[in-house]
Protein backbone atom coordinates (compact mmCIF):
# COMPACT_ATOMS: atom_id res chain seq x y z
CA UNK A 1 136.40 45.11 261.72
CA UNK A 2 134.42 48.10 261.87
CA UNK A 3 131.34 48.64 264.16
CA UNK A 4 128.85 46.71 262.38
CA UNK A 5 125.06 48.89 262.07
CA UNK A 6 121.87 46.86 260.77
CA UNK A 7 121.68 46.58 256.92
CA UNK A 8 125.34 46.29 256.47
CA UNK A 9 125.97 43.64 254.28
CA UNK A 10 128.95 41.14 254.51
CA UNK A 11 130.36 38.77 252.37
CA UNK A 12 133.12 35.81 251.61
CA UNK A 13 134.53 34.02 248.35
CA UNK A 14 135.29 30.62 248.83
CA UNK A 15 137.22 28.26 246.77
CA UNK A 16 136.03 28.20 243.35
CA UNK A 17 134.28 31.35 243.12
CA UNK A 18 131.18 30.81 245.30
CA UNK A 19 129.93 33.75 247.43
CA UNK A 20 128.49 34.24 250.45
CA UNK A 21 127.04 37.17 251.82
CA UNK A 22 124.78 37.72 254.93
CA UNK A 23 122.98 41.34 255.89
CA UNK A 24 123.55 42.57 259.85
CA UNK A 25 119.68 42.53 260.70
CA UNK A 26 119.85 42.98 264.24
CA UNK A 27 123.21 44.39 266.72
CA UNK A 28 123.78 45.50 270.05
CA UNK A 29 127.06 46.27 271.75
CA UNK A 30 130.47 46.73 268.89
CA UNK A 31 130.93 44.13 266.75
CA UNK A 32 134.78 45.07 267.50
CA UNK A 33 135.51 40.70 266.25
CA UNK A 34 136.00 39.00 263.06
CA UNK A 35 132.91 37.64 261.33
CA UNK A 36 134.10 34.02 259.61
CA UNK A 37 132.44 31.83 257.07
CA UNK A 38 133.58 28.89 256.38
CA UNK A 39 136.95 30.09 258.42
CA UNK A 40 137.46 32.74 255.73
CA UNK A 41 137.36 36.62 257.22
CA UNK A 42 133.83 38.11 256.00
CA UNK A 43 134.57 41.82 254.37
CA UNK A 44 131.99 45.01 253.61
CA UNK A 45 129.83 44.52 250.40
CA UNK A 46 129.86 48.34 248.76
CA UNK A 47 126.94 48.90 246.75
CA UNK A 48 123.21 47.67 246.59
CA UNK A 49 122.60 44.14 247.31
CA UNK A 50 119.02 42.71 246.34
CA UNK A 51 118.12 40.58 249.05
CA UNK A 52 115.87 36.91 249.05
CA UNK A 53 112.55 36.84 250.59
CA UNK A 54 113.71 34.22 252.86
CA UNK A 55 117.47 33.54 253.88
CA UNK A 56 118.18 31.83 257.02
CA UNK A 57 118.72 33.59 260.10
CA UNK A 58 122.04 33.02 262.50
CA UNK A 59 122.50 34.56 265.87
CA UNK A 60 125.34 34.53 268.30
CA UNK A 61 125.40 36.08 271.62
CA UNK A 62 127.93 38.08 273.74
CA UNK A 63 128.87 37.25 277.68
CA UNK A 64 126.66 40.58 278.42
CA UNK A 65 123.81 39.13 276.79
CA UNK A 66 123.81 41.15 273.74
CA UNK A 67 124.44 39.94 270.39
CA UNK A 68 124.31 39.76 266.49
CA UNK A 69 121.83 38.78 263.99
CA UNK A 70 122.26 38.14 260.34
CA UNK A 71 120.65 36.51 257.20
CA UNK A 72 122.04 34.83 254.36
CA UNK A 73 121.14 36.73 251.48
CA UNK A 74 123.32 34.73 249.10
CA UNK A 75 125.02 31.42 249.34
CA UNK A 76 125.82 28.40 247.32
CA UNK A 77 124.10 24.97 247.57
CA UNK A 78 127.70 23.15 247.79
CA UNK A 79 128.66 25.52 250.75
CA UNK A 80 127.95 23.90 254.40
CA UNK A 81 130.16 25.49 256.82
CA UNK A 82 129.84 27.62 259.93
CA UNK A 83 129.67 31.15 260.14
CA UNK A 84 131.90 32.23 263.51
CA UNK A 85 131.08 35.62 265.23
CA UNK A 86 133.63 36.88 268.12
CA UNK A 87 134.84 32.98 267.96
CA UNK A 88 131.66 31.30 268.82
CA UNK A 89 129.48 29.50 265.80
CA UNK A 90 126.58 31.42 265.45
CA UNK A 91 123.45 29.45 265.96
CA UNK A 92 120.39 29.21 263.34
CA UNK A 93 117.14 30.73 264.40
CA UNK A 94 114.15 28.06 264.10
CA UNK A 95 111.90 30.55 265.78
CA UNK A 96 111.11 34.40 265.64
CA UNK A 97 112.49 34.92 269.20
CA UNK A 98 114.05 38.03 269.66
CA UNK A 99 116.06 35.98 272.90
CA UNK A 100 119.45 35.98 273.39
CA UNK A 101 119.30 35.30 277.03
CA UNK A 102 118.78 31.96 278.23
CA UNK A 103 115.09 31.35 279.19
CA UNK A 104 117.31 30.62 282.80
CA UNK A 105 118.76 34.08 282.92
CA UNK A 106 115.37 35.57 282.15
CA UNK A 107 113.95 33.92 285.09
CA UNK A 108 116.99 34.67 287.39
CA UNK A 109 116.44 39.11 286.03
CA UNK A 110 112.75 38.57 286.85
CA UNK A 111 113.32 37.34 290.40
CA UNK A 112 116.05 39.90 291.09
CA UNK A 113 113.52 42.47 290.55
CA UNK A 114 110.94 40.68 292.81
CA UNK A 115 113.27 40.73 295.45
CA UNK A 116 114.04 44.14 294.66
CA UNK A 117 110.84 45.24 294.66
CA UNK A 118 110.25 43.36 298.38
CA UNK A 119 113.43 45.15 300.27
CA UNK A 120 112.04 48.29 298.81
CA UNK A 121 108.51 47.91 300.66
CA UNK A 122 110.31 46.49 303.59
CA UNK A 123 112.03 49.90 303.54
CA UNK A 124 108.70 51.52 303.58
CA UNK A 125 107.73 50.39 306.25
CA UNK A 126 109.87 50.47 308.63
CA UNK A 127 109.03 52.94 311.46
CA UNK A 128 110.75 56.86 310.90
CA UNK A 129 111.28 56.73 307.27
């Protein structure tokens, strides 16, 4: 697949005609994976696609801590499966978080820098520097 940019819109026909098609709102990193729906390969929408008010909102994150965020901008009411990004199910957003670190691996980046910050000033201070 392409490199994926925000506003690009992907989308999947399932059995019977039913489409679904979700807008990239958010990406970091290449998107160098297949995006799946319902285990079908999502593919490029050309053209203008008039998008909902509300859609939900599914994230999935990388190793490095970046990741992917889309919205459903069409879908039909008999379609409940799982959209896939890189092979992992992408997770729906309940909240506006903009997270895709762990609130753990937050913590542990904060601390770092504390520490970071210490052997610094211990540097300082050490006589003939």
């Amino acid at each position: 697949m392409a490199k994926l940019k925000v506003g690009d819109v992907l989308g999947c026909t399932l059995e019977g005609g039913c489409e679904i098609k979700i807008k990239v709102l958010e990406v970091c990193e290449e998107v160098d994976c297949d995006l799946l729906c319902c285990g079908k390969e999502m593919q490029p929408v050309e053209g203008e696609v008039e998008c909902p008010i509300e859609g939900d909102i599914y994230t999935c994150c990388f190793d490095s801590g970046c990741g992917l965020t889309v919205q459903v901008i069409q879908k039909c009411e008999e379609a409940e499966c799982d959209l896939v990004c890189c092979g992992q199910q992408m997770t729906k957003k309940e909240c506006a978080e903009e997270c895709c670190l762990e609130d753990l691996e937050l913590e542990k980046i904060k601390l770092e820098i504390e520490l970071l910050k210490l052997q610094i000033d211990l540097v300082k201070r050490q006589p003939g520097s």
